[in-house]
PDB file of N, CA and C in Angstrom:
ATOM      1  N   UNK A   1      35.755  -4.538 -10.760  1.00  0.00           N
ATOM      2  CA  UNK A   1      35.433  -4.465  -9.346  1.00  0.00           C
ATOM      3  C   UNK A   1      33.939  -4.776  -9.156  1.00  0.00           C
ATOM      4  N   UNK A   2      33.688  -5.766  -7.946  1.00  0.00           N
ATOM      5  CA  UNK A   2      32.717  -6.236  -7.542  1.00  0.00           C
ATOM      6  C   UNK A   2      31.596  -4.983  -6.998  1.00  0.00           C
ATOM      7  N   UNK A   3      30.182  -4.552  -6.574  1.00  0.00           N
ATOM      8  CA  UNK A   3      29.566  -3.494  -6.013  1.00  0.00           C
ATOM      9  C   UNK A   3      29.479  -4.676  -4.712  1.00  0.00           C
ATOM     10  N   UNK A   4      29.433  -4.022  -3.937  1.00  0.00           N
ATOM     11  CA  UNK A   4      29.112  -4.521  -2.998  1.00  0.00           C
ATOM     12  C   UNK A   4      27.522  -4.959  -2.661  1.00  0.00           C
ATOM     13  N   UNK A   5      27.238  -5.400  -1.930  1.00  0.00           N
ATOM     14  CA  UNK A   5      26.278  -6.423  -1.959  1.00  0.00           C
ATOM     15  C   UNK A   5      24.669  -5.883  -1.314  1.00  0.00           C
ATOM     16  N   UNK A   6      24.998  -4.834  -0.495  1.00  0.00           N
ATOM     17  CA  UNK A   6      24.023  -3.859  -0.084  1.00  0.00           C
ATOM     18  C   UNK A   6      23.201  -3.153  -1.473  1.00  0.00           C
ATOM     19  N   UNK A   7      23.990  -3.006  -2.205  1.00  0.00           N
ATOM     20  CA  UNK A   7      23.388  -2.412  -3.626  1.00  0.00           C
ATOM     21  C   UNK A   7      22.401  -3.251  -4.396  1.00  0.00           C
ATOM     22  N   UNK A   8      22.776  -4.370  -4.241  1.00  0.00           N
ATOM     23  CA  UNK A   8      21.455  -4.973  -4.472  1.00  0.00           C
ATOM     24  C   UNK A   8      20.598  -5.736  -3.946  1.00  0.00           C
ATOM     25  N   UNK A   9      20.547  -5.539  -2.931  1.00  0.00           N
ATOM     26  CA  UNK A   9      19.874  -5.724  -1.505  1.00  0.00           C
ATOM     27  C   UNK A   9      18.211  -5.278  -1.627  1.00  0.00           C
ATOM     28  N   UNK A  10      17.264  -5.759  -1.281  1.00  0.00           N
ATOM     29  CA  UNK A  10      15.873  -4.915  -1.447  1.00  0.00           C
ATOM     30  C   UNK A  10      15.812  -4.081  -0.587  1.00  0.00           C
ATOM     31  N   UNK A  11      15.450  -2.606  -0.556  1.00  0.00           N
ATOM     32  CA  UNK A  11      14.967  -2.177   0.368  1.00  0.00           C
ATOM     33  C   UNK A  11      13.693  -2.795   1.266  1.00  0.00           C
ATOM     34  N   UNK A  12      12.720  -3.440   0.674  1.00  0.00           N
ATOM     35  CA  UNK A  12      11.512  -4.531   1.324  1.00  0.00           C
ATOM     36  C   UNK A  12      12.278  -5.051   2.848  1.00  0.00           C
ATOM     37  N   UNK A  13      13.763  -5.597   1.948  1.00  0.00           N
ATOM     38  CA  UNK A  13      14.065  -6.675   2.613  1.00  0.00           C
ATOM     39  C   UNK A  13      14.851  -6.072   4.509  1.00  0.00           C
ATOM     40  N   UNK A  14      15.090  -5.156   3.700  1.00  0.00           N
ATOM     41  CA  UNK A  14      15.501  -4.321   4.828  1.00  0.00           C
ATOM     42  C   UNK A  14      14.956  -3.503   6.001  1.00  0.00           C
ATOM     43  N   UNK A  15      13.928  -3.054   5.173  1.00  0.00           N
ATOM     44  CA  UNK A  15      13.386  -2.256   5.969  1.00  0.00           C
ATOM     45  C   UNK A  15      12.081  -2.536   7.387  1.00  0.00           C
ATOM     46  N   UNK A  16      11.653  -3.912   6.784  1.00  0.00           N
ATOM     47  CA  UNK A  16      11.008  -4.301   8.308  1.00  0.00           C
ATOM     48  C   UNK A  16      12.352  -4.565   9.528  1.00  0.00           C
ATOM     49  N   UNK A  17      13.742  -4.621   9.099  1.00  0.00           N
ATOM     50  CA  UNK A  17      14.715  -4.650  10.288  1.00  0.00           C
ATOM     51  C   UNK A  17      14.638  -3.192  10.962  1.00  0.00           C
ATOM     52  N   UNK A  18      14.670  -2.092  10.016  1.00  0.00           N
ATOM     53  CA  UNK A  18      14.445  -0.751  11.026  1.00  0.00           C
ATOM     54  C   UNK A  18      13.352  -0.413  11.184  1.00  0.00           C
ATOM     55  N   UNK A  19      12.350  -0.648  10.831  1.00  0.00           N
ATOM     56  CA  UNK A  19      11.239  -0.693  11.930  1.00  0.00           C
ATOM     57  C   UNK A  19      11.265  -1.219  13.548  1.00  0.00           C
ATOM     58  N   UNK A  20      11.437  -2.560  13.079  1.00  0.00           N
ATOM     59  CA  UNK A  20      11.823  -3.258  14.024  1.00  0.00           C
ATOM     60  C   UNK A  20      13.082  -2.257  15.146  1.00  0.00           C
ATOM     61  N   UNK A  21      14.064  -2.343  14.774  1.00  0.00           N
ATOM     62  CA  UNK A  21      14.689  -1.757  15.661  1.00  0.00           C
ATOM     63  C   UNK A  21      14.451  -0.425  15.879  1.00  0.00           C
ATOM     64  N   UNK A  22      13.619   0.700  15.518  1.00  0.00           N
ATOM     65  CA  UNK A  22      13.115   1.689  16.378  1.00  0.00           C
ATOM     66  C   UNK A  22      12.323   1.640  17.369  1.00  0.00           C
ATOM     67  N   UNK A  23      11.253   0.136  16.481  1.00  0.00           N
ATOM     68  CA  UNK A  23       9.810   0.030  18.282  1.00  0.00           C
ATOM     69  C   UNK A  23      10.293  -0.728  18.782  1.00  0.00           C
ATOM     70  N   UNK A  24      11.822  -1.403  19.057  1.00  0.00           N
ATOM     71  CA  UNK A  24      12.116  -1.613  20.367  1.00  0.00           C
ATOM     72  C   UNK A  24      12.346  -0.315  21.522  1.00  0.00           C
ATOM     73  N   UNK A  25      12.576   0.314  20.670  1.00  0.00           N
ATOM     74  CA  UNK A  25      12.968   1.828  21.662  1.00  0.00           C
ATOM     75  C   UNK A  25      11.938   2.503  21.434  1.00  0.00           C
ATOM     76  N   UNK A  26      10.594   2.182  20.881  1.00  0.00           N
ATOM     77  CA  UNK A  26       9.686   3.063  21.728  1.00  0.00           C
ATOM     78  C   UNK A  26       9.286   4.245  20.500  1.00  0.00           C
ATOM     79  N   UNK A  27       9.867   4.100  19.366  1.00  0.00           N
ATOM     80  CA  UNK A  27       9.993   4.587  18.013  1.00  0.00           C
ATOM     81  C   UNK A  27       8.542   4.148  17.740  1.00  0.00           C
ATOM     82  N   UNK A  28       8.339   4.396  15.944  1.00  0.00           N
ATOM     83  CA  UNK A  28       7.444   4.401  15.109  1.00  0.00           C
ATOM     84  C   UNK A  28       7.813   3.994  13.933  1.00  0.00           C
ATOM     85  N   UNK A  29       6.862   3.079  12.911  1.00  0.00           N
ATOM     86  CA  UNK A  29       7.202   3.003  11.634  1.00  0.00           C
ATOM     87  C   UNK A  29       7.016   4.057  10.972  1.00  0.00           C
ATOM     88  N   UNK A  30       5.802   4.878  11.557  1.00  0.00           N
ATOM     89  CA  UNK A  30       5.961   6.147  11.130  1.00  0.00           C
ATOM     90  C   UNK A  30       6.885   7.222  10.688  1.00  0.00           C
ATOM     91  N   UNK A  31       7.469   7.443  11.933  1.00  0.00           N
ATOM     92  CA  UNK A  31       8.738   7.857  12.186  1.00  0.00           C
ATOM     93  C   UNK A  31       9.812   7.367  11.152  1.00  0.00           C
ATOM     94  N   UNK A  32      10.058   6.029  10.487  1.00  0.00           N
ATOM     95  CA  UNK A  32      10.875   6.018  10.026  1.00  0.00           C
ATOM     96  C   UNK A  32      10.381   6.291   8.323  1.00  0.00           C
ATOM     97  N   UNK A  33       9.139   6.177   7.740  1.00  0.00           N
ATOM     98  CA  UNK A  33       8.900   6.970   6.846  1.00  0.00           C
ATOM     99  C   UNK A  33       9.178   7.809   6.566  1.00  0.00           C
ATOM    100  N   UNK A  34       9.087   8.977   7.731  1.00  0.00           N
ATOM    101  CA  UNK A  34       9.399  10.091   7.256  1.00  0.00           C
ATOM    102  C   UNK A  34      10.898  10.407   7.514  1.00  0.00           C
ATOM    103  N   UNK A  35      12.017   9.852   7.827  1.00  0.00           N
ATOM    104  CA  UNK A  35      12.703   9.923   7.477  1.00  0.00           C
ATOM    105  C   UNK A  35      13.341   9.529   6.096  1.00  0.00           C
ATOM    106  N   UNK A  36      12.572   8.603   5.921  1.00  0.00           N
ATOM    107  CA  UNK A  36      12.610   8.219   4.474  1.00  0.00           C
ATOM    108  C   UNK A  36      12.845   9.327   3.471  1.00  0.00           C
ATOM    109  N   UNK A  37      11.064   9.841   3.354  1.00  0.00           N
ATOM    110  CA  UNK A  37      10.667  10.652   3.038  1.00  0.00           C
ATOM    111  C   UNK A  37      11.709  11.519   2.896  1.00  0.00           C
ATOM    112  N   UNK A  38      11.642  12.420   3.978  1.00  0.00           N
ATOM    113  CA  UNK A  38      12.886  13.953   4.364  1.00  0.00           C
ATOM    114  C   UNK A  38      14.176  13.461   3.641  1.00  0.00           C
ATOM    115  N   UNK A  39      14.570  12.486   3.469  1.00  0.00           N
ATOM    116  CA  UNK A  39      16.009  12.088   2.742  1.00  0.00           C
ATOM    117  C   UNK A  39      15.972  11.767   1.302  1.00  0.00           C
ATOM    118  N   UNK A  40      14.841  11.267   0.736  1.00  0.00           N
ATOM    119  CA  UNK A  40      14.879  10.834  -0.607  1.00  0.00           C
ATOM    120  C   UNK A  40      14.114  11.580  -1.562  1.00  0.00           C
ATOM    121  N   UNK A  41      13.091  12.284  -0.883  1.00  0.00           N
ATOM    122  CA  UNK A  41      11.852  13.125  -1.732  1.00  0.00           C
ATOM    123  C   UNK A  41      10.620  12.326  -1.872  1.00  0.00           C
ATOM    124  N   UNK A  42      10.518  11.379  -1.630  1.00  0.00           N
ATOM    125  CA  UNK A  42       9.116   9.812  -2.400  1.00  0.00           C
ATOM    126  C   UNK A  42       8.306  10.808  -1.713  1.00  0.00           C
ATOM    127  N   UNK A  43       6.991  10.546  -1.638  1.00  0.00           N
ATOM    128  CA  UNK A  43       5.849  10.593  -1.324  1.00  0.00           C
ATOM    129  C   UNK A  43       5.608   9.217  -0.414  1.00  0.00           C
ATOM    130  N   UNK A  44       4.487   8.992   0.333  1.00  0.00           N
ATOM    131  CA  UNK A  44       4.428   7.642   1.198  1.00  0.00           C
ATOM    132  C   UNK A  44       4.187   6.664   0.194  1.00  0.00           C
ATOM    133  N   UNK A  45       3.235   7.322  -1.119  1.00  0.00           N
ATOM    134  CA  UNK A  45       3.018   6.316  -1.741  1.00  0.00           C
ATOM    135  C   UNK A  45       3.835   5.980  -2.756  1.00  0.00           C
ATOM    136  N   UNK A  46       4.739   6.805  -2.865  1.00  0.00           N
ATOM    137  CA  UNK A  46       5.696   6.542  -3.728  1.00  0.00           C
ATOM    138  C   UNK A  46       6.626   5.266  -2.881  1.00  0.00           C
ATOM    139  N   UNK A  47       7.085   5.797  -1.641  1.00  0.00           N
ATOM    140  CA  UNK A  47       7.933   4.575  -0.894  1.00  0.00           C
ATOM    141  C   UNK A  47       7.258   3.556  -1.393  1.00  0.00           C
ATOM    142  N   UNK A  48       6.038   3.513  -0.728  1.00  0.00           N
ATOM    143  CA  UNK A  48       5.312   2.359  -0.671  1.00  0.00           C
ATOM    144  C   UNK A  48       5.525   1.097  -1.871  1.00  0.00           C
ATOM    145  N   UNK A  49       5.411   1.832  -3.183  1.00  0.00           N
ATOM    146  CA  UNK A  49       5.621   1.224  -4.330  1.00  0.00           C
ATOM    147  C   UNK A  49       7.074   0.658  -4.602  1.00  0.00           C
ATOM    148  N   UNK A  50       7.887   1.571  -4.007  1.00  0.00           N
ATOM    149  CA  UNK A  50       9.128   1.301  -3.856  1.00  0.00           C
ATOM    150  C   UNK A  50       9.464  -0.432  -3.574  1.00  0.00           C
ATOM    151  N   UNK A  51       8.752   0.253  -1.978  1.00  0.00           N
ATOM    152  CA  UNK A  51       8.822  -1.137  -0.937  1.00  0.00           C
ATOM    153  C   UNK A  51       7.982  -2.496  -1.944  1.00  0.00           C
ATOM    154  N   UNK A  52       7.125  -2.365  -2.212  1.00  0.00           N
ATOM    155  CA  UNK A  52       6.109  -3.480  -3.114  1.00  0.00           C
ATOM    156  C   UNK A  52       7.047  -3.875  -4.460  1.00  0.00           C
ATOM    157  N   UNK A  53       7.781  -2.835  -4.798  1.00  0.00           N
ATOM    158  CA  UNK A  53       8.143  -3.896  -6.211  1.00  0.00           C
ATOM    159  C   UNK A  53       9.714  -4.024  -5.642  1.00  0.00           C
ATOM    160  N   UNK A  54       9.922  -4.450  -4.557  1.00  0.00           N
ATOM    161  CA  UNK A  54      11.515  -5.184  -4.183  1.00  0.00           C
ATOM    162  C   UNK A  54      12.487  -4.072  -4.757  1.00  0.00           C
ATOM    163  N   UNK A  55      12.594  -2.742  -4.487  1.00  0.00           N
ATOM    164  CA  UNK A  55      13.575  -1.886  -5.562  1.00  0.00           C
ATOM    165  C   UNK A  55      14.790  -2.387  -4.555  1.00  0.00           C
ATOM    166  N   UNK A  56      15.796  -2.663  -5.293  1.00  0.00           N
ATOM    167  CA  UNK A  56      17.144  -2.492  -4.862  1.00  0.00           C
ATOM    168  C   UNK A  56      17.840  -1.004  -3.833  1.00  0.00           C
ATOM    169  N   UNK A  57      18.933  -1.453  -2.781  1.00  0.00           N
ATOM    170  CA  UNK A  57      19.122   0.236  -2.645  1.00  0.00           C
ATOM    171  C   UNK A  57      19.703   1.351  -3.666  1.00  0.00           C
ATOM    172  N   UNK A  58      20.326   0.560  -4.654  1.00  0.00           N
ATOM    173  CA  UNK A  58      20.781   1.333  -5.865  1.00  0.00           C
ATOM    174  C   UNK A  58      19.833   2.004  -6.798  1.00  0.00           C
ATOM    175  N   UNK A  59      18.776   0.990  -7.206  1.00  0.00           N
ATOM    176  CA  UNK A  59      17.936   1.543  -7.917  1.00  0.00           C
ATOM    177  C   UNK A  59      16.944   2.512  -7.109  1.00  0.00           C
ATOM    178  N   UNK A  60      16.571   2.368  -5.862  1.00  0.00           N
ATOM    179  CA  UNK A  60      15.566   3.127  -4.856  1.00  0.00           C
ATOM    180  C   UNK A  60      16.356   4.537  -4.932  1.00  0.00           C
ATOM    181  N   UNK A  61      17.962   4.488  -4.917  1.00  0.00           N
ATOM    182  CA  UNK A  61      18.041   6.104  -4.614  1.00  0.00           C
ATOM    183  C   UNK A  61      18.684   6.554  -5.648  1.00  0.00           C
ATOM    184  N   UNK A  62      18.883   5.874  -6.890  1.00  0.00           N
ATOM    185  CA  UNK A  62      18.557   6.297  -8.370  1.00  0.00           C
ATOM    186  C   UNK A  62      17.740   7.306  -8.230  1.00  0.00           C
ATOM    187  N   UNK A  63      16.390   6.691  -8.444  1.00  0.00           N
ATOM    188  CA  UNK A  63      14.950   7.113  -8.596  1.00  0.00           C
ATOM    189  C   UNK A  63      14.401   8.263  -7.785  1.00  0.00           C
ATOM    190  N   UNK A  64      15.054   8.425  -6.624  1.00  0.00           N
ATOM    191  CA  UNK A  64      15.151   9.277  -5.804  1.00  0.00           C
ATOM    192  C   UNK A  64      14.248  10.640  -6.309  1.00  0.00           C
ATOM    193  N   UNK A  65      12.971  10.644  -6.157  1.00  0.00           N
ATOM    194  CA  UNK A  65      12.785  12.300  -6.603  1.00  0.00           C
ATOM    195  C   UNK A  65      13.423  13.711  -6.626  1.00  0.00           C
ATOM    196  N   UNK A  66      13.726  13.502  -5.307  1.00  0.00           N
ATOM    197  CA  UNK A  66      14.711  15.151  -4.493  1.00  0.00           C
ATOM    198  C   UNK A  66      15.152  14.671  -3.288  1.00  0.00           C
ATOM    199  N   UNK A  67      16.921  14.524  -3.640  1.00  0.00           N
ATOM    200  CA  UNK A  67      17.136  14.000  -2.416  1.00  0.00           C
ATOM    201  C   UNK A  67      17.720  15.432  -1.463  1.00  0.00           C
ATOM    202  N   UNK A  68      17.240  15.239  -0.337  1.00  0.00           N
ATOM    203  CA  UNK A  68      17.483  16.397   0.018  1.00  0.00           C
ATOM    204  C   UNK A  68      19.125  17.143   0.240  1.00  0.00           C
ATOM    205  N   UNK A  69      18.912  17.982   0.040  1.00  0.00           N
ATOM    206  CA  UNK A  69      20.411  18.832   0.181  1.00  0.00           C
ATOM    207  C   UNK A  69      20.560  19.035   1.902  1.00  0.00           C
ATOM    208  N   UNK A  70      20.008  18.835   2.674  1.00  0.00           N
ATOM    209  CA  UNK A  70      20.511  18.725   4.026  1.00  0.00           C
ATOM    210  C   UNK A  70      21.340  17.838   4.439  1.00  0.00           C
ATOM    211  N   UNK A  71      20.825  16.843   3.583  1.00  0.00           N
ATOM    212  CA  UNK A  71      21.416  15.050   4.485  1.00  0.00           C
ATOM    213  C   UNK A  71      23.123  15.389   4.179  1.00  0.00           C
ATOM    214  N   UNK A  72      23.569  16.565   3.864  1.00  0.00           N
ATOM    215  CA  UNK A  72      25.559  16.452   3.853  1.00  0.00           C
ATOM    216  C   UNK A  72      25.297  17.020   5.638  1.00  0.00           C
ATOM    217  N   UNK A  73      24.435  17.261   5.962  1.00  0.00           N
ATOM    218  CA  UNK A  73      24.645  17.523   7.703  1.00  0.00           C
ATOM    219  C   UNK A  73      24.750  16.506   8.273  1.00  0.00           C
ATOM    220  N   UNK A  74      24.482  15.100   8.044  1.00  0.00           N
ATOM    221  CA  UNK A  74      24.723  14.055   8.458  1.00  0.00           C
ATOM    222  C   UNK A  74      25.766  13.477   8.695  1.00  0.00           C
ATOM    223  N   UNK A  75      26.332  13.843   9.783  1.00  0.00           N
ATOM    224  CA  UNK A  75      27.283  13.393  10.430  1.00  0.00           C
ATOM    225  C   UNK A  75      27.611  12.457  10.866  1.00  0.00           C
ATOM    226  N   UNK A  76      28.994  11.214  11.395  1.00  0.00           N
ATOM    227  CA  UNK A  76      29.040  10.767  12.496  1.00  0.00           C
ATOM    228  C   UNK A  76      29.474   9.130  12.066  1.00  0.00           C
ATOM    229  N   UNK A  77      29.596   8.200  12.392  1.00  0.00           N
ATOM    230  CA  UNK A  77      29.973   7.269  12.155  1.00  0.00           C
ATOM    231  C   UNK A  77      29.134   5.966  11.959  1.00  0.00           C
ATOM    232  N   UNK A  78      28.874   5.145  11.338  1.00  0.00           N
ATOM    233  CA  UNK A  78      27.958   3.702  11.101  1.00  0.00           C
ATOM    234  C   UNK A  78      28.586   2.887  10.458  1.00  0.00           C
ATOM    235  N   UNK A  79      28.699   1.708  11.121  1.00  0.00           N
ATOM    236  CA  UNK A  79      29.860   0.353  11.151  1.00  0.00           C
ATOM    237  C   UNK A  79      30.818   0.312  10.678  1.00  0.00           C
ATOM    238  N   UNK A  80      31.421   1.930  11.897  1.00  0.00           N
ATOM    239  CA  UNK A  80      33.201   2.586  12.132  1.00  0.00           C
ATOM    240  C   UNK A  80      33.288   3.003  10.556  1.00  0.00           C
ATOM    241  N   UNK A  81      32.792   3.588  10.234  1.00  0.00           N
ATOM    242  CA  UNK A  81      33.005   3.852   9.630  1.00  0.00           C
ATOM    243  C   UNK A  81      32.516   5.587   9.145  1.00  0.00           C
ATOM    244  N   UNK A  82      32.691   6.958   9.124  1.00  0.00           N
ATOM    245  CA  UNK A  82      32.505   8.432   9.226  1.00  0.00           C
ATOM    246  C   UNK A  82      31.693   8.348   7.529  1.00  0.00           C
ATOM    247  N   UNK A  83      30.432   8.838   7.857  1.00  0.00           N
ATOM    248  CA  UNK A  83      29.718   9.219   6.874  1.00  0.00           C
ATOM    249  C   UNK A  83      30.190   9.739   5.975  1.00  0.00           C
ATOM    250  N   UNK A  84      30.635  10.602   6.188  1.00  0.00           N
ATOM    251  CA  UNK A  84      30.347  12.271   5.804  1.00  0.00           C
ATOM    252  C   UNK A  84      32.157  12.344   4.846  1.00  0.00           C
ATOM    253  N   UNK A  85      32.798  11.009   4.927  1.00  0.00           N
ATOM    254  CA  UNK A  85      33.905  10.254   4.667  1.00  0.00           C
ATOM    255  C   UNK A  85      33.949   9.542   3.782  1.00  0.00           C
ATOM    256  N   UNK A  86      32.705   8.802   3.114  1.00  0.00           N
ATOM    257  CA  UNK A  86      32.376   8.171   2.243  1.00  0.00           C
ATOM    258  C   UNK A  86      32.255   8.924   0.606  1.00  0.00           C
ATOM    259  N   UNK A  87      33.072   8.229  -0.327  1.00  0.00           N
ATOM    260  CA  UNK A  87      33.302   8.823  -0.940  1.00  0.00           C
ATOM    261  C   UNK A  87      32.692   8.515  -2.360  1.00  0.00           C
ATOM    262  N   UNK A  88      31.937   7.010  -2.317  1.00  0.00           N
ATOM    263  CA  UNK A  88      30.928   6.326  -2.871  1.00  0.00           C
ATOM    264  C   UNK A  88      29.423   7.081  -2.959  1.00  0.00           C
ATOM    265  N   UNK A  89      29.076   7.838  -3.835  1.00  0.00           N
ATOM    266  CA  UNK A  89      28.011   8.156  -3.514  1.00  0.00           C
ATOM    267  C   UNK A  89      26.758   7.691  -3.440  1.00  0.00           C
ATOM    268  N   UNK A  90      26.529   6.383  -4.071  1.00  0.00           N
ATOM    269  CA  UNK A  90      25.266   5.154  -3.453  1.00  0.00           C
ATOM    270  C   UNK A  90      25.840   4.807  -2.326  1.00  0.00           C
ATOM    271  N   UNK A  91      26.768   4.284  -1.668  1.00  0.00           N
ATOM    272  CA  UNK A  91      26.760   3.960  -0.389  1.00  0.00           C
ATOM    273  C   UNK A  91      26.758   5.514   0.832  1.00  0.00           C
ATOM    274  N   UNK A  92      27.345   6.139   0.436  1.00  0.00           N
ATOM    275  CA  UNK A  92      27.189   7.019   0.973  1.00  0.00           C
ATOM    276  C   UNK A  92      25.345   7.531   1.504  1.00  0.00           C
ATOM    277  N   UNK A  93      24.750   7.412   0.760  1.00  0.00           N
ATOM    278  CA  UNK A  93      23.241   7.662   0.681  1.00  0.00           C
ATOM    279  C   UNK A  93      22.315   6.587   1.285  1.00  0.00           C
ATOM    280  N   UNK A  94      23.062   5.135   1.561  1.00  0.00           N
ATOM    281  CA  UNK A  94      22.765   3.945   2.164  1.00  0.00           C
ATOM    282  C   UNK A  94      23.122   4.039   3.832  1.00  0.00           C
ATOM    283  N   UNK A  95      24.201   4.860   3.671  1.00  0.00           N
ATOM    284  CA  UNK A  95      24.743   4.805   5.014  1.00  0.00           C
ATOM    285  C   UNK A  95      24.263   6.308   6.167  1.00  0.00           C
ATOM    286  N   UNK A  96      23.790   6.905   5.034  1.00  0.00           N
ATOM    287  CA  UNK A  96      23.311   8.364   5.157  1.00  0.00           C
ATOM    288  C   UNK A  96      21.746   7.544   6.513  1.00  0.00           C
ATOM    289  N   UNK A  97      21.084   7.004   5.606  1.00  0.00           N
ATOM    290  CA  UNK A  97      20.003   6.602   6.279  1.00  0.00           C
ATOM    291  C   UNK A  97      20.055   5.609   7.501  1.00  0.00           C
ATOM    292  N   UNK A  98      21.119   4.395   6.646  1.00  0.00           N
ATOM    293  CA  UNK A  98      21.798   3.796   8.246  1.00  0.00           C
ATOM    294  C   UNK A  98      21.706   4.954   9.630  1.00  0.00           C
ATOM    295  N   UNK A  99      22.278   6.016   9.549  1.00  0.00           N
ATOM    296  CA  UNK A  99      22.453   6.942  10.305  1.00  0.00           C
ATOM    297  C   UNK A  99      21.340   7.723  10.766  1.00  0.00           C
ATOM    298  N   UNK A 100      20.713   8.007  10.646  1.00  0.00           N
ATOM    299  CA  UNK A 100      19.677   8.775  10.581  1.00  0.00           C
ATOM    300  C   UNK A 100      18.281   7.504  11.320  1.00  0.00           C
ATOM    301  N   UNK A 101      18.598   6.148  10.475  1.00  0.00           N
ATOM    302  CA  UNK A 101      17.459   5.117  11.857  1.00  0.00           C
ATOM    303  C   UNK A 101      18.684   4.836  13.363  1.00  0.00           C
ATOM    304  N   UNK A 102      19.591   4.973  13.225  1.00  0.00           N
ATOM    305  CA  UNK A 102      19.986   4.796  14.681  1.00  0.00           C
ATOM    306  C   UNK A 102      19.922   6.277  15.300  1.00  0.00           C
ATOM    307  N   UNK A 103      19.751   7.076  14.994  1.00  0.00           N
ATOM    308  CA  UNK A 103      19.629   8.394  15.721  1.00  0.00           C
ATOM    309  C   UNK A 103      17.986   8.334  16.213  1.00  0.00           C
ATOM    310  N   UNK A 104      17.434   7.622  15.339  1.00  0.00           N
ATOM    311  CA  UNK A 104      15.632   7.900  15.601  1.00  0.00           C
ATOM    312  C   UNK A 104      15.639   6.493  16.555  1.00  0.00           C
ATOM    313  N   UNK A 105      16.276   5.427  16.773  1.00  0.00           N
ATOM    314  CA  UNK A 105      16.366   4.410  17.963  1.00  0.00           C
ATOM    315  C   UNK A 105      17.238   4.789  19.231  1.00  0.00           C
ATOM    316  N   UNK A 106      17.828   6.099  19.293  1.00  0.00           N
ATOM    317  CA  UNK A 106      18.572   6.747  19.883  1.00  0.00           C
ATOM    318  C   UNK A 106      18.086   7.738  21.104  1.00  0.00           C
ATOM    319  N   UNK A 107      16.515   7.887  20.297  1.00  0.00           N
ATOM    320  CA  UNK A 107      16.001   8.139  20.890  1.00  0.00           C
ATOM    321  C   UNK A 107      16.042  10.006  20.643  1.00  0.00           C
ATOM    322  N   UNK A 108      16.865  10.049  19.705  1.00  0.00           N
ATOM    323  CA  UNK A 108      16.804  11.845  18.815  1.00  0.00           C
ATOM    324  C   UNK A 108      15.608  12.492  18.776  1.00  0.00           C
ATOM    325  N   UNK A 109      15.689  13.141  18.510  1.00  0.00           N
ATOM    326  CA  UNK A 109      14.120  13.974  18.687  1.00  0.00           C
ATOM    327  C   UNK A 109      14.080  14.459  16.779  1.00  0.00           C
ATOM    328  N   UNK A 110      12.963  14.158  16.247  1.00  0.00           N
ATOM    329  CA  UNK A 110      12.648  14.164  14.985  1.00  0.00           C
ATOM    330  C   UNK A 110      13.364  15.279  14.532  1.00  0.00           C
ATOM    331  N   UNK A 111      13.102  16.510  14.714  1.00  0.00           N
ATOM    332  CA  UNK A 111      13.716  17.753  14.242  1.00  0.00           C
ATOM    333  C   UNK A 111      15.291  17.784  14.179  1.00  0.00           C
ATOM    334  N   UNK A 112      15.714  16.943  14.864  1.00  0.00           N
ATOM    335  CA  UNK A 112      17.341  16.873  15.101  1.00  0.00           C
ATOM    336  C   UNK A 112      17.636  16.143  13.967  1.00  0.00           C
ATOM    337  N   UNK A 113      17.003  15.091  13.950  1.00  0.00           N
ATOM    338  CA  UNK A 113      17.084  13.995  12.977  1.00  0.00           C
ATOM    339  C   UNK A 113      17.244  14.523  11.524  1.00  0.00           C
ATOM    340  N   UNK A 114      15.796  15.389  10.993  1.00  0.00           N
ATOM    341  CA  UNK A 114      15.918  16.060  10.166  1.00  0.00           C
ATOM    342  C   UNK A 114      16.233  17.338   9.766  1.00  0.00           C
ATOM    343  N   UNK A 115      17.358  17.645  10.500  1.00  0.00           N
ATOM    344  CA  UNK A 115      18.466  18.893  10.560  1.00  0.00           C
ATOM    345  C   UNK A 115      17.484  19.961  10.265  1.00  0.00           C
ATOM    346  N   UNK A 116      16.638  20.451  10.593  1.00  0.00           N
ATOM    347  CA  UNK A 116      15.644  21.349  11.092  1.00  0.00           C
ATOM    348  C   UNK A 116      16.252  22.609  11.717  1.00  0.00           C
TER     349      UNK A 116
END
């Protein structure tokens, strides 16, 4: 069986798209750091390095320092498909964050975001 194709996908490559789609709504790149952050454990400069050497999403949440034990509160559905349903646990953790930048373009309020 094939992995699907998100897995080796760069995070680099990805991630100026959710930027992008939060400061259309008025969001922050900021903002989506630290969701980063709150979900994976990195440090900024740890992302950062992340982001600079092209890590894959497989290998990025490999590496994962501490991913947090909240993100099973993450609820809800991303492209029809129920998170919390996923039974893949790299995609699951791909889709975890999918979820979590449309809640912060949603216009969520940070603390919600990060089940606070």
């Amino acid at each position: 069986m094939t992995k699907h194709q998100i897995y080796t996908m760069s995070l680099a490559r990805v991630y100026p798209l959710y930027v992008t789609k939060v400061e259309k709504k008025g969001r922050t790149k900021t903002e989506v750091d630290e969701i980063i952050r709150w979900l994976t454990g990195y440090s900024q400069e740890e992302l950062e390095a992340q982001l600079e050497k092209q890590a894959d999403f497989e290998t990025f949440f490999a590496e994962a320092p501490q991913l947090n034990p909240s993100r099973a509160l993450i609820k809800g559905v991303v492209c029809g498909v129920r998170v919390e349903d996923i039974e893949e646990p790299t995609m699951q953790e791909i889709r975890y964050l999918d979820k979590l930048i449309d809640e912060l373009a949603k216009g969520k309020a940070m603390e919600k975001i990060l089940r606070k």
